[in-house]
Protein backbone atom coordinates (compact mmCIF):
# COMPACT_ATOMS: atom_id res chain seq x y z
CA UNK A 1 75.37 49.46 -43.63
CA UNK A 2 75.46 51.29 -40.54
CA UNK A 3 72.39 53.18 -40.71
CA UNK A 4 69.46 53.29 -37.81
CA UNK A 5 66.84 50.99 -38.89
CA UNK A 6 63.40 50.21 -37.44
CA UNK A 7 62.59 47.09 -35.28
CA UNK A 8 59.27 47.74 -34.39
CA UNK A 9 56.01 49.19 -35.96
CA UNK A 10 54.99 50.55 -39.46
CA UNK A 11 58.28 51.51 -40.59
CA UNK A 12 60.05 47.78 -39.42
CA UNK A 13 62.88 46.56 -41.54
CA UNK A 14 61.92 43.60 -43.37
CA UNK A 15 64.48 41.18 -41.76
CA UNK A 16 63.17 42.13 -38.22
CA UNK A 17 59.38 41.53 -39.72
CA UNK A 18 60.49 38.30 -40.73
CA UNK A 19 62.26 37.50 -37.48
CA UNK A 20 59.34 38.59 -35.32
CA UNK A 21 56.47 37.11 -37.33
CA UNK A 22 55.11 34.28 -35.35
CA UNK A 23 58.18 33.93 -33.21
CA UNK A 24 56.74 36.13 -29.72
CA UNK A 25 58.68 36.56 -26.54
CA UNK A 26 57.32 35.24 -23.19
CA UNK A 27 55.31 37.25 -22.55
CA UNK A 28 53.13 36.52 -26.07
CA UNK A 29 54.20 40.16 -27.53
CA UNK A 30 56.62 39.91 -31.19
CA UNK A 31 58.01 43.61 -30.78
CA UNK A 32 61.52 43.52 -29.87
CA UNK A 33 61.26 45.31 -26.76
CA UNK A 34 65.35 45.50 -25.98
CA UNK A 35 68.17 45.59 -28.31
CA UNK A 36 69.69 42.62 -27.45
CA UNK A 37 66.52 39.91 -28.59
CA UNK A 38 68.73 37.25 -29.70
CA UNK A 39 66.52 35.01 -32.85
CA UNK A 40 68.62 31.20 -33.76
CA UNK A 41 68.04 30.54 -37.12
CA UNK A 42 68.54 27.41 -39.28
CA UNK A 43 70.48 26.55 -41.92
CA UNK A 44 67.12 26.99 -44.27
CA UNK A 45 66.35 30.07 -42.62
CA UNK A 46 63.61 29.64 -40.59
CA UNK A 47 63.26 30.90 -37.20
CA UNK A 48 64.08 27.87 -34.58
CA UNK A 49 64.05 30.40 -30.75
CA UNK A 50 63.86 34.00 -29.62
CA UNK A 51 65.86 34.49 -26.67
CA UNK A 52 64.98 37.17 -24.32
CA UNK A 53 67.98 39.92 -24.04
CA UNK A 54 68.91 38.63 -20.51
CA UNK A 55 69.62 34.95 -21.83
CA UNK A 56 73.40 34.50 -22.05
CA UNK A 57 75.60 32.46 -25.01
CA UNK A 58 76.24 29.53 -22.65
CA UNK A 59 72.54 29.11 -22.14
CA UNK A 60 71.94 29.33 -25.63
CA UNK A 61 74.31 27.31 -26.05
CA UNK A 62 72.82 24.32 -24.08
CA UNK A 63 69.62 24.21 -26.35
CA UNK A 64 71.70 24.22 -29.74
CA UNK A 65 71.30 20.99 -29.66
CA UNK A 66 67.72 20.17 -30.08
CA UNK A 67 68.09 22.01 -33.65
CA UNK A 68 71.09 20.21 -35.10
């Protein structure tokens, strides 16, 4: 459970290839490039935002929202 894992490349854990696929950051590039990517998923499990590492809980908060 607490083993180091992949994010990025060949060797990517499935759930981050999921997350990633088709959801990229601003700048147009899917590879989490920071450890703290946040991804808001719905309650069928699809992929609704990416959130770049900087963006805090309150201003994810303000765009929850638009997916309820």
């Amino acid at each position: 459970m607490f083993a180091k894992i992949e994010v990025n490349g060949d060797g990517a854990c499935d759930l981050y290839r999921f997350l990633k696929s088709g959801n990229p950051d601003d700048d147009g590039n899917e590879d989490v490039a920071w450890n703290f990517t946040k991804f808001l998923v719905d309650g069928s499990g699809q992929v609704v935002a990416r959130f770049a590492p900087q963006t805090t809980p309150e201003e994810i908060g303000a765009t929850l929202d638009a997916h309820l």
